[in-house]
Protein backbone atom coordinates (compact mmCIF):
# COMPACT_ATOMS: atom_id res chain seq x y z
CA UNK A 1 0.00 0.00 0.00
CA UNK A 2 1.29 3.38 -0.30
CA UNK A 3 1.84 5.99 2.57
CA UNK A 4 -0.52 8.40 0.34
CA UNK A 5 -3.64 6.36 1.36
CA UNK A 6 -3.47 8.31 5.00
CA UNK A 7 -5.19 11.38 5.84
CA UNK A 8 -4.12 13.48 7.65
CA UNK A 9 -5.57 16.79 9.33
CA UNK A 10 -5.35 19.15 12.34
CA UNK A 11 -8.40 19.87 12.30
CA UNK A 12 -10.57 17.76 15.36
CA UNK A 13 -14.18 18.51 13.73
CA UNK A 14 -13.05 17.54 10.32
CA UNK A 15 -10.95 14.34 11.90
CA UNK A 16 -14.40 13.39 14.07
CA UNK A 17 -16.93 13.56 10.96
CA UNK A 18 -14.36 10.70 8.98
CA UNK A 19 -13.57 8.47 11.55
CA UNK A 20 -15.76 8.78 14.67
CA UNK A 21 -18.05 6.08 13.81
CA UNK A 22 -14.87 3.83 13.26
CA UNK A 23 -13.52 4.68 16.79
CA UNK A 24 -16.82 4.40 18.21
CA UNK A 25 -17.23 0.51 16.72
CA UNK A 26 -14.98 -0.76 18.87
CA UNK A 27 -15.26 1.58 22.11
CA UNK A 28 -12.81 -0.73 24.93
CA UNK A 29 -10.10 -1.29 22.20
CA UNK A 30 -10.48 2.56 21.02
CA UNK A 31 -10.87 4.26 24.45
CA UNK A 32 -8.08 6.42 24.61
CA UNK A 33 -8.62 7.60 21.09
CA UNK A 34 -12.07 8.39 21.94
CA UNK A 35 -11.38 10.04 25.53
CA UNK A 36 -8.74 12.38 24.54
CA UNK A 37 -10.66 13.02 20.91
CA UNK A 38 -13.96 14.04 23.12
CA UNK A 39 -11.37 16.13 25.78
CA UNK A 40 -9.94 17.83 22.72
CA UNK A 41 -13.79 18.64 21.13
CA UNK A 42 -14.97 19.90 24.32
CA UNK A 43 -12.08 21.53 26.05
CA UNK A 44 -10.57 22.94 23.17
CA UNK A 45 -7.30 22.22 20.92
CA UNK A 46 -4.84 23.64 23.24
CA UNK A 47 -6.37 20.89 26.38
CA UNK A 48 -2.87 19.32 26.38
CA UNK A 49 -0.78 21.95 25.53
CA UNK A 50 0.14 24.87 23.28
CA UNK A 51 1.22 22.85 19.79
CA UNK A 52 -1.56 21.93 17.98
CA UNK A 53 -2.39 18.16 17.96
CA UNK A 54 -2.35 16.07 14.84
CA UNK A 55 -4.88 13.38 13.34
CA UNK A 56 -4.63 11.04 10.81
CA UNK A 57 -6.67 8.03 9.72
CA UNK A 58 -6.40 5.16 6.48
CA UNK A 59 -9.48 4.97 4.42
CA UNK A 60 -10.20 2.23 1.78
CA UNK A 61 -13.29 1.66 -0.08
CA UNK A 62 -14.89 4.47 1.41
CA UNK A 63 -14.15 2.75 4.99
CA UNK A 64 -11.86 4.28 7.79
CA UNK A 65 -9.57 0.88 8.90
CA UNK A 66 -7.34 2.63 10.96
CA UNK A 67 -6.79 6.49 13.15
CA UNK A 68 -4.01 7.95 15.15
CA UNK A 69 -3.78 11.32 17.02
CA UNK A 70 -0.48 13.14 18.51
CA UNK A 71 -0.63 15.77 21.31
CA UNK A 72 2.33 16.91 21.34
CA UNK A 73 5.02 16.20 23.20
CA UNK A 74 3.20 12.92 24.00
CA UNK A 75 3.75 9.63 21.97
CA UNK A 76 2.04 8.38 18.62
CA UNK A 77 -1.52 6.49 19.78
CA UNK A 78 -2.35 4.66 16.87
CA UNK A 79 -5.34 1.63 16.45
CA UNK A 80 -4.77 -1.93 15.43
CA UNK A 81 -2.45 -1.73 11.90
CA UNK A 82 -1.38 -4.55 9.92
CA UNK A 83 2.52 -4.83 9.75
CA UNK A 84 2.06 -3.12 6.05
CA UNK A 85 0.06 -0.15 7.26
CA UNK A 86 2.59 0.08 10.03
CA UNK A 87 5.08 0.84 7.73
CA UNK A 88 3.43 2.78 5.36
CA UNK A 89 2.09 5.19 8.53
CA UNK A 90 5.75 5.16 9.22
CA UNK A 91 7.09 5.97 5.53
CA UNK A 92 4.57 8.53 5.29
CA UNK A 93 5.94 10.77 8.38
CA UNK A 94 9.20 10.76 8.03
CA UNK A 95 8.73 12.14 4.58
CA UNK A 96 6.65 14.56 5.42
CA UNK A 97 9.75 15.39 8.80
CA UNK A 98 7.72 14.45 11.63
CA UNK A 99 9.93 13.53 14.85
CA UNK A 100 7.87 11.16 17.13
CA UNK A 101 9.02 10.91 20.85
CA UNK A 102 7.46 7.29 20.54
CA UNK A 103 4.30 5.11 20.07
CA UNK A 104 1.50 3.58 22.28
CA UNK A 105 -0.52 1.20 20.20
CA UNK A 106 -2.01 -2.59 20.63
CA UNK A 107 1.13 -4.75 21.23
CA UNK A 108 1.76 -6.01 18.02
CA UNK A 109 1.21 -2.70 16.14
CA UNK A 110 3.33 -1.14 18.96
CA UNK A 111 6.38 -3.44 17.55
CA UNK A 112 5.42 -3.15 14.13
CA UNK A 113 5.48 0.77 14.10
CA UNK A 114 8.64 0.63 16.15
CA UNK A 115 10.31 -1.32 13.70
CA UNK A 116 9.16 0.62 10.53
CA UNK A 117 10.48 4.05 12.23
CA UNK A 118 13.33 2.96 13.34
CA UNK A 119 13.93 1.02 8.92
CA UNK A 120 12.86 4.95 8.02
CA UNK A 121 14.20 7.38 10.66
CA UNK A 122 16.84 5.15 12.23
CA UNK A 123 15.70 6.16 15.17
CA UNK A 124 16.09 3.05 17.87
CA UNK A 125 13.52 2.34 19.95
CA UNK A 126 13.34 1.27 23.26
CA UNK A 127 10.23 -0.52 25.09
CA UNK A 128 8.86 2.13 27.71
CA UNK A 129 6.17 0.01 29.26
CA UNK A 130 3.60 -3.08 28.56
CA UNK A 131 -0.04 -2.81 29.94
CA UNK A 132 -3.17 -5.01 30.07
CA UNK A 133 -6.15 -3.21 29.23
CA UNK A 134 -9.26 -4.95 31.34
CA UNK A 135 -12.93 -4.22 31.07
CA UNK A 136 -15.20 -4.76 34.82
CA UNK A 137 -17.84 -8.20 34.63
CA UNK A 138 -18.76 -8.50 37.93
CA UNK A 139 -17.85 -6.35 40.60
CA UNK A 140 -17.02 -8.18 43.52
CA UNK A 141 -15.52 -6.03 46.49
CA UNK A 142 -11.98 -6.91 47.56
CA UNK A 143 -11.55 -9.21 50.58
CA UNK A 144 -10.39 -8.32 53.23
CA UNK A 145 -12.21 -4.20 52.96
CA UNK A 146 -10.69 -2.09 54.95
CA UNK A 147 -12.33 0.38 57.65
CA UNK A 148 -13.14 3.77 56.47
CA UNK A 149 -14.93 4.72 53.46
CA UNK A 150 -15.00 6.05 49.87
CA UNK A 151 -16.01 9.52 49.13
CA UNK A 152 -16.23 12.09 45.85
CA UNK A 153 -13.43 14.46 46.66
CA UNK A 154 -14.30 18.14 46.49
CA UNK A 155 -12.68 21.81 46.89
CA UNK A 156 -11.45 21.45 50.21
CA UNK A 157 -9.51 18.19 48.50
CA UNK A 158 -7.79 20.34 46.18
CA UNK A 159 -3.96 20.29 46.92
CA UNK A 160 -4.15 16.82 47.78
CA UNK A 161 -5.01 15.86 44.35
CA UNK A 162 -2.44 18.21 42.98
CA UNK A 163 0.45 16.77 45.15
CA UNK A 164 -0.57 12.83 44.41
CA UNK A 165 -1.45 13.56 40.52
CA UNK A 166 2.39 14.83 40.43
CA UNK A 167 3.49 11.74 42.36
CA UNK A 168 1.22 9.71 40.02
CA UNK A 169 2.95 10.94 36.79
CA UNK A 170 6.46 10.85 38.06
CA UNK A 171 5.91 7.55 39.51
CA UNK A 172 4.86 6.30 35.76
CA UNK A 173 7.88 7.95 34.34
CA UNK A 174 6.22 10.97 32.98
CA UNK A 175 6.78 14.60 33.70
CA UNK A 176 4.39 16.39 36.00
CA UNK A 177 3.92 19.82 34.95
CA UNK A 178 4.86 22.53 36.97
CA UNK A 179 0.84 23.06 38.07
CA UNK A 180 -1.51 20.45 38.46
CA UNK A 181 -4.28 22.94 39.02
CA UNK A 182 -6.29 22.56 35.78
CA UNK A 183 -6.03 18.65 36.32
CA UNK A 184 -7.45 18.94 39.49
CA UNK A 185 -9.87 21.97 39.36
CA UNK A 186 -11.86 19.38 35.85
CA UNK A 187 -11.94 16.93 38.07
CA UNK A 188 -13.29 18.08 41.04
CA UNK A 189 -15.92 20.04 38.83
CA UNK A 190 -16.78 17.14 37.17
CA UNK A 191 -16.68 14.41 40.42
CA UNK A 192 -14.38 12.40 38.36
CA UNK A 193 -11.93 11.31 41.60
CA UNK A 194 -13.17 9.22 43.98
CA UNK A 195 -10.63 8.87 47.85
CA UNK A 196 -10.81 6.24 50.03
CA UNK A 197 -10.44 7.32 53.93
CA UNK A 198 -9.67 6.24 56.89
CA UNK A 199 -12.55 6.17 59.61
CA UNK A 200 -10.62 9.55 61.18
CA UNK A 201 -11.20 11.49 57.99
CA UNK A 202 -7.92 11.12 56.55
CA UNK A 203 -7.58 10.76 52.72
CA UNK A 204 -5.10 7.64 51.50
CA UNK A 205 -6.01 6.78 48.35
CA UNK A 206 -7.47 8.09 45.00
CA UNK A 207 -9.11 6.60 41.60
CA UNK A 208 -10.26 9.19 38.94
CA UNK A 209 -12.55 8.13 35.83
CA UNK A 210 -12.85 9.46 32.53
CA UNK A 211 -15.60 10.88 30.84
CA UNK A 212 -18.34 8.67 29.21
CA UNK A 213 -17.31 8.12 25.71
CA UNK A 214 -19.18 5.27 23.97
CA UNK A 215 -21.01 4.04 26.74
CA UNK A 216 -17.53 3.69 27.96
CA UNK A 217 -15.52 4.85 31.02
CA UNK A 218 -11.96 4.26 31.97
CA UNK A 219 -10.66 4.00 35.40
CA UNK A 220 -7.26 6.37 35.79
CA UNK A 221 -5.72 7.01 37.54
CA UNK A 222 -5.20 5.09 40.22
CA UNK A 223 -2.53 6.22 42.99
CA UNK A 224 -1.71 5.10 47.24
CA UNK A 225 1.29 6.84 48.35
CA UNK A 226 4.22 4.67 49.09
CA UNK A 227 3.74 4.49 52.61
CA UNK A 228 0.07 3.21 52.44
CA UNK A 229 0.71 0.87 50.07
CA UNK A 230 -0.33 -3.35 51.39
CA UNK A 231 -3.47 -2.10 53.35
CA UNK A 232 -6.02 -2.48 50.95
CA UNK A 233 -6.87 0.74 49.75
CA UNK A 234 -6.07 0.99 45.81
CA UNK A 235 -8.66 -1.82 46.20
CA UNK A 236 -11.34 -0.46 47.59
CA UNK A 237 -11.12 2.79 46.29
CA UNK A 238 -10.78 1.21 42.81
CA UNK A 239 -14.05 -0.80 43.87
CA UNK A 240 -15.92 2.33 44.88
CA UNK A 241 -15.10 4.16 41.75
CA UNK A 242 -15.98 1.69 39.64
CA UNK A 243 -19.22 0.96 41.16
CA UNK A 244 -19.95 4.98 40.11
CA UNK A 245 -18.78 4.22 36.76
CA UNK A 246 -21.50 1.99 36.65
CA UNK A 247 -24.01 3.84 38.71
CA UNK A 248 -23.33 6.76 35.72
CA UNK A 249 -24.44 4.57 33.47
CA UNK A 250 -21.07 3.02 31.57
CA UNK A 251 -22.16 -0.42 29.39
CA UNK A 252 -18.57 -0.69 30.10
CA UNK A 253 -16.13 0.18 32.63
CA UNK A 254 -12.02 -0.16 31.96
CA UNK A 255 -8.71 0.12 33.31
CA UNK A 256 -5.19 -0.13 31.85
CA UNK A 257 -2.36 -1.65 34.42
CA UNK A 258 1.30 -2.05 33.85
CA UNK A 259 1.81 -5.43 33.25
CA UNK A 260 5.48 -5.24 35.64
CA UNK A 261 3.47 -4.86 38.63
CA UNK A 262 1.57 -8.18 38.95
CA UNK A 263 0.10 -6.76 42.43
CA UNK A 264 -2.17 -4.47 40.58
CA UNK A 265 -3.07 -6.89 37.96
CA UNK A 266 -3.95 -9.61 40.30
CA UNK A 267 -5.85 -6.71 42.52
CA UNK A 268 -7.76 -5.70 39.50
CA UNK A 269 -8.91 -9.55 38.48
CA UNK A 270 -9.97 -10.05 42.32
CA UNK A 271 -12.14 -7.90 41.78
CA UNK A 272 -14.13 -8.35 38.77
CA UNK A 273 -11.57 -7.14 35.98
CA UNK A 274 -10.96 -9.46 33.08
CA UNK A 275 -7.93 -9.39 30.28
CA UNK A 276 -9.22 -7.76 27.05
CA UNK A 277 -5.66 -6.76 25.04
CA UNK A 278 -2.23 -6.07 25.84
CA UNK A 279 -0.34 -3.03 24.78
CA UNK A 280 3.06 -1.22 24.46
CA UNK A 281 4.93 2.02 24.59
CA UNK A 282 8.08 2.40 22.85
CA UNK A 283 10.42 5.03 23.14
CA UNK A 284 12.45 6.69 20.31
């Protein structure tokens, strides 16, 4: 195939009209596509930072087979590809000078890409992280619960959100930005992060949820501090947030975890989670 058969466009209206009905045919294995599509379309262009984002998709036959989306200076996301469309997504930016940080794709289009940047750029690449992406059956609370409760944090929750959404991204390897206030103020607005406390009041976890997109919502993120980690909480907080997922009427509730922790990913199958895909980030 040839790298001309790819659209691309910066504009999100013009991107949603060709290939929303593709991304929304598949909503678990296309949920970040479709959250950060419908945070782009409703918080404008410049929701995850000043450079405009970027939006491409592969049409044949009058039918949209595959998308991806850049904010920059985040990764490539790109759906499922063929090992051809791989490289011909691949061919088709580096001619036209694109420099990609890295991809985040379905595993095997993950390696795929990697390898066709890396035949076109020679850029090497480097695997960042695996993840699991799961979608809820049955939610069964964890065993043993611990005391205290879950509750929607609010204003008065404010820098605590701030100060564990910067521990959050630095513990994933990202890099926090300098104010977390935007992140948290949405959030609070929206009574998108749920905390888990002990019976004295005392916040010591968090789980935030996207957006319904699709009848979907995804679980992120999930964070204990260090210190509180082994008690139970990331359990039942993750329990408590997911039961609102639900209660807002999701037909299906997700999470992504990192498949190098195997505590998380056996937490998340106790209760209720089960396998759907697995995933990769590469690094260029």
């Amino acid at each position: 195939m040839s790298p001309d058969d790819w659209y691309l466009t910066e504009d999100i209206d013009d991107f949603l009209a060709r290939a929303g009905n593709f991304l929304h045919s598949r909503p678990a294995l296309h949920t970040v596509p479709l959250t950060v599509t419908e945070a782009l379309r409703t918080r404008g262009t410049d929701a995850y930072g000043s450079e405009a984002p970027s939006f491409g998709l592969l049409e044949r036959a009058g039918e949209v087979r595959a998308t991806f989306f850049r904010t920059p200076p985040r990764r490539l996301t790109v759906t499922p590809l063929t090992p051809e469309e791989a490289d011909s997504l691949a061919a088709h930016l580096a001619d036209l000078g694109h420099t990609l940080p890295g991809v985040n794709a379905d595993h095997d289009t993950a390696a795929s890409f990697a390898e066709a940047w890396q035949r076109h750029t020679g850029a090497r690449p480097t695997l960042h992280e695996q993840e699991r992406l799961y979608r809820l059956g049955t939610l069964t609370p964890p065993e043993p619960f611990p005391e205290g409760r879950g509750r929607v944090a609010g204003d008065e929750d404010r820098e605590q959100l701030m100060v564990w959404h910067r521990e959050f991204v630095t513990a994933i390897g990202g890099t926090p930005s300098a104010d977390n206030s935007s992140w948290a103020d949405s959030r609070i607005a929206d009574e998108r992060v749920t905390l888990w406390e002990t019976p004295d009041g005392t916040p010591v976890s968090m789980a935030g949820r996207t957006p319904m997109v699709a009848g979907q919502i995804r679980v992120a993120p999930v964070y204990t501090p260090a210190h509180l980690r082994g008690r139970g909480y990331a359990g039942a907080v993750t329990a408590e947030v997911s039961r609102a997922a639900l209660s807002a009427g999701a037909a299906e509730v997700l999470l992504f975890a990192d498949l190098a922790n195997p505590t998380s990913n056996g937490l998340y199958q106790r209760i209720g989670y089960r396998p759907i895909a697995d995933f990769a980030v590469y690094d260029f």
